[in-house]
Protein backbone atom coordinates (compact mmCIF):
# COMPACT_ATOMS: atom_id res chain seq x y z
CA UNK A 1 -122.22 22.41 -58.85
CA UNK A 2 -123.98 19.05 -57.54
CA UNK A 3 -127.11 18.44 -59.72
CA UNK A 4 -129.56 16.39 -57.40
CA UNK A 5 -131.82 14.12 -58.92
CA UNK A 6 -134.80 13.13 -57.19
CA UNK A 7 -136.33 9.58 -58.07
CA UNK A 8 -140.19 9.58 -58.40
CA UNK A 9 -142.37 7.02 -56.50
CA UNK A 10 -145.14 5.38 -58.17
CA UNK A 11 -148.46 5.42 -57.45
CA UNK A 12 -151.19 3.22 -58.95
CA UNK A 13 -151.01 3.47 -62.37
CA UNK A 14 -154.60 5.29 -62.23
CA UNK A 15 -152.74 8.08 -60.58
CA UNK A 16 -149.45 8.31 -62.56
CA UNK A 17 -146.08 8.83 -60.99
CA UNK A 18 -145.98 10.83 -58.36
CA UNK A 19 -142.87 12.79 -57.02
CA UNK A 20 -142.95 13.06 -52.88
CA UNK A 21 -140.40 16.02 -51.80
CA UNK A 22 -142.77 16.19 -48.52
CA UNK A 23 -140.64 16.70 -44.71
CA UNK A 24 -137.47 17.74 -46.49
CA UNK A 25 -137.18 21.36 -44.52
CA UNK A 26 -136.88 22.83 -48.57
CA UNK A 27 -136.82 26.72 -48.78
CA UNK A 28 -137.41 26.81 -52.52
CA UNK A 29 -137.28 25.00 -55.46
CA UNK A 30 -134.19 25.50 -57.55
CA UNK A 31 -134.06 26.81 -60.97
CA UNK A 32 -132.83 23.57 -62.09
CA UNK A 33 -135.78 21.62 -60.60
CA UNK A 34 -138.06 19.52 -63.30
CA UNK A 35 -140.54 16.75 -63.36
CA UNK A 36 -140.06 13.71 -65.54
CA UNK A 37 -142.68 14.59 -68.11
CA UNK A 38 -144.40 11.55 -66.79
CA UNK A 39 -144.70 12.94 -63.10
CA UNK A 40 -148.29 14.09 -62.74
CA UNK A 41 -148.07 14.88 -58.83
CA UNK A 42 -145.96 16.83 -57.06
CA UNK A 43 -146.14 16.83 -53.25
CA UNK A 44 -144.12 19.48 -51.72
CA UNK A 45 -145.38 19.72 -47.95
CA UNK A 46 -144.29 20.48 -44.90
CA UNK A 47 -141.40 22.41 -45.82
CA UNK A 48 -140.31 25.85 -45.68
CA UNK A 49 -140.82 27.04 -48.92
CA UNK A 50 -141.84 30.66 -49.40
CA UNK A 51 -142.53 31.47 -53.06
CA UNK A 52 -143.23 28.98 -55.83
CA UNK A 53 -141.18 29.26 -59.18
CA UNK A 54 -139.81 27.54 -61.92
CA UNK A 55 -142.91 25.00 -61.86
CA UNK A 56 -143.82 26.42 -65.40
CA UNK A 57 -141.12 23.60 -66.28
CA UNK A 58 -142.79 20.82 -65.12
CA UNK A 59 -146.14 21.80 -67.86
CA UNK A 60 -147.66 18.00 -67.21
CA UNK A 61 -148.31 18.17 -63.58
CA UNK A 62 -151.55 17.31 -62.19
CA UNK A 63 -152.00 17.16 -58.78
CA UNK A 64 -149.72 19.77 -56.82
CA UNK A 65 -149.75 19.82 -53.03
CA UNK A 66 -147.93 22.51 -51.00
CA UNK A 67 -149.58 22.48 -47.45
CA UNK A 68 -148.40 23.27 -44.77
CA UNK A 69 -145.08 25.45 -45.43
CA UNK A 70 -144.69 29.57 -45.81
CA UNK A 71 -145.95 30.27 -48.72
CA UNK A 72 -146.59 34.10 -49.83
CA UNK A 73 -146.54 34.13 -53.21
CA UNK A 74 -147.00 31.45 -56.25
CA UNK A 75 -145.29 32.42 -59.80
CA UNK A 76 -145.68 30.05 -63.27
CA UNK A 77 -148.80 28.10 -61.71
CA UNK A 78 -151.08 29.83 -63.95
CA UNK A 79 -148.84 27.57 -67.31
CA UNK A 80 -149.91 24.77 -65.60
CA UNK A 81 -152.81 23.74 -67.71
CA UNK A 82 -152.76 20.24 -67.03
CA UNK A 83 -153.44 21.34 -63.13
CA UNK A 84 -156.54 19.32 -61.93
CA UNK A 85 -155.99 19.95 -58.00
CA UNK A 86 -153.91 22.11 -56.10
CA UNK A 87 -153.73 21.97 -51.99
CA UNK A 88 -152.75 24.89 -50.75
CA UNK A 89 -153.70 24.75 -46.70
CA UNK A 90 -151.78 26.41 -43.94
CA UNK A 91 -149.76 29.12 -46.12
CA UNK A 92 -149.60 32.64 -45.79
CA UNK A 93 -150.89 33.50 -49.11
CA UNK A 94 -151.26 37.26 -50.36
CA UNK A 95 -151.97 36.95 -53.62
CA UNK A 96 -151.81 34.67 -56.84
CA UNK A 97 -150.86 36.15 -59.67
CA UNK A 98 -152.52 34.64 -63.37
C-alpha cells in the first residue's frame, strides 16, 4: 500500500500551518490520514466527501473547513477541543453527533 503524504502550506505565522486538500474530487478521508501536530487548519472543500472520520487524530486542529462537498454525517469532531471555527456550507447535513 502507497502511503501519501500531503505537504502543508504555510500561512502567516499568526495563523499557523495550514493544510489545503481543497478541489481534489476526495470521497473520504482515509484511516491513515493525520495532521502534523503543528497543522491548525484543515481545508477540505469542494470535494466529494460524505462522512467525516478519523479527524479525532488530528486533536490540534483549529480552523476546519468542509464547504461545499456531500456531507451527511460528521464522526470524532466533537474530540476536537482545540476547534475554534468550523465551515460547514452547502452539505447535506442530518445530524451531528457529540
Amino acid at each position: 500500500k502507497i502511503s501519501i503524504f500531503f505537504k502543508c502550506l504555510f500561512a502567516s505565522a499568526t495563523q499557523g500551518p495550514v493544510m489545503d486538500l481543497s478541489d481534489r474530487s476526495m470521497q473520504k478521508l482515509e484511516p491513515s490520514f493525520i495532521c502534523s501536530e503543528d497543522t491548525h487548519t484543515l481545508i477540505l472543500d469542494r470535494n466529494h466527501i460524505m462522512k467525516l472520520d478519523h479527524l479525532e487524530r488530528s486533536p490540534g486542529l483549529q480552523q476546519l473547513s468542509v464547504a461545499s462537498n456531500r456531507l451527511v454525517r460528521m464522526m470524532g469532531v466533537s474530540r476536537l477541543t482545540e476547534l475554534r471555527v468550523l465551515n460547514l456550507p452547502n452539505n447535506s447535513i442530518g445530524s451531528c453527533p457529540s
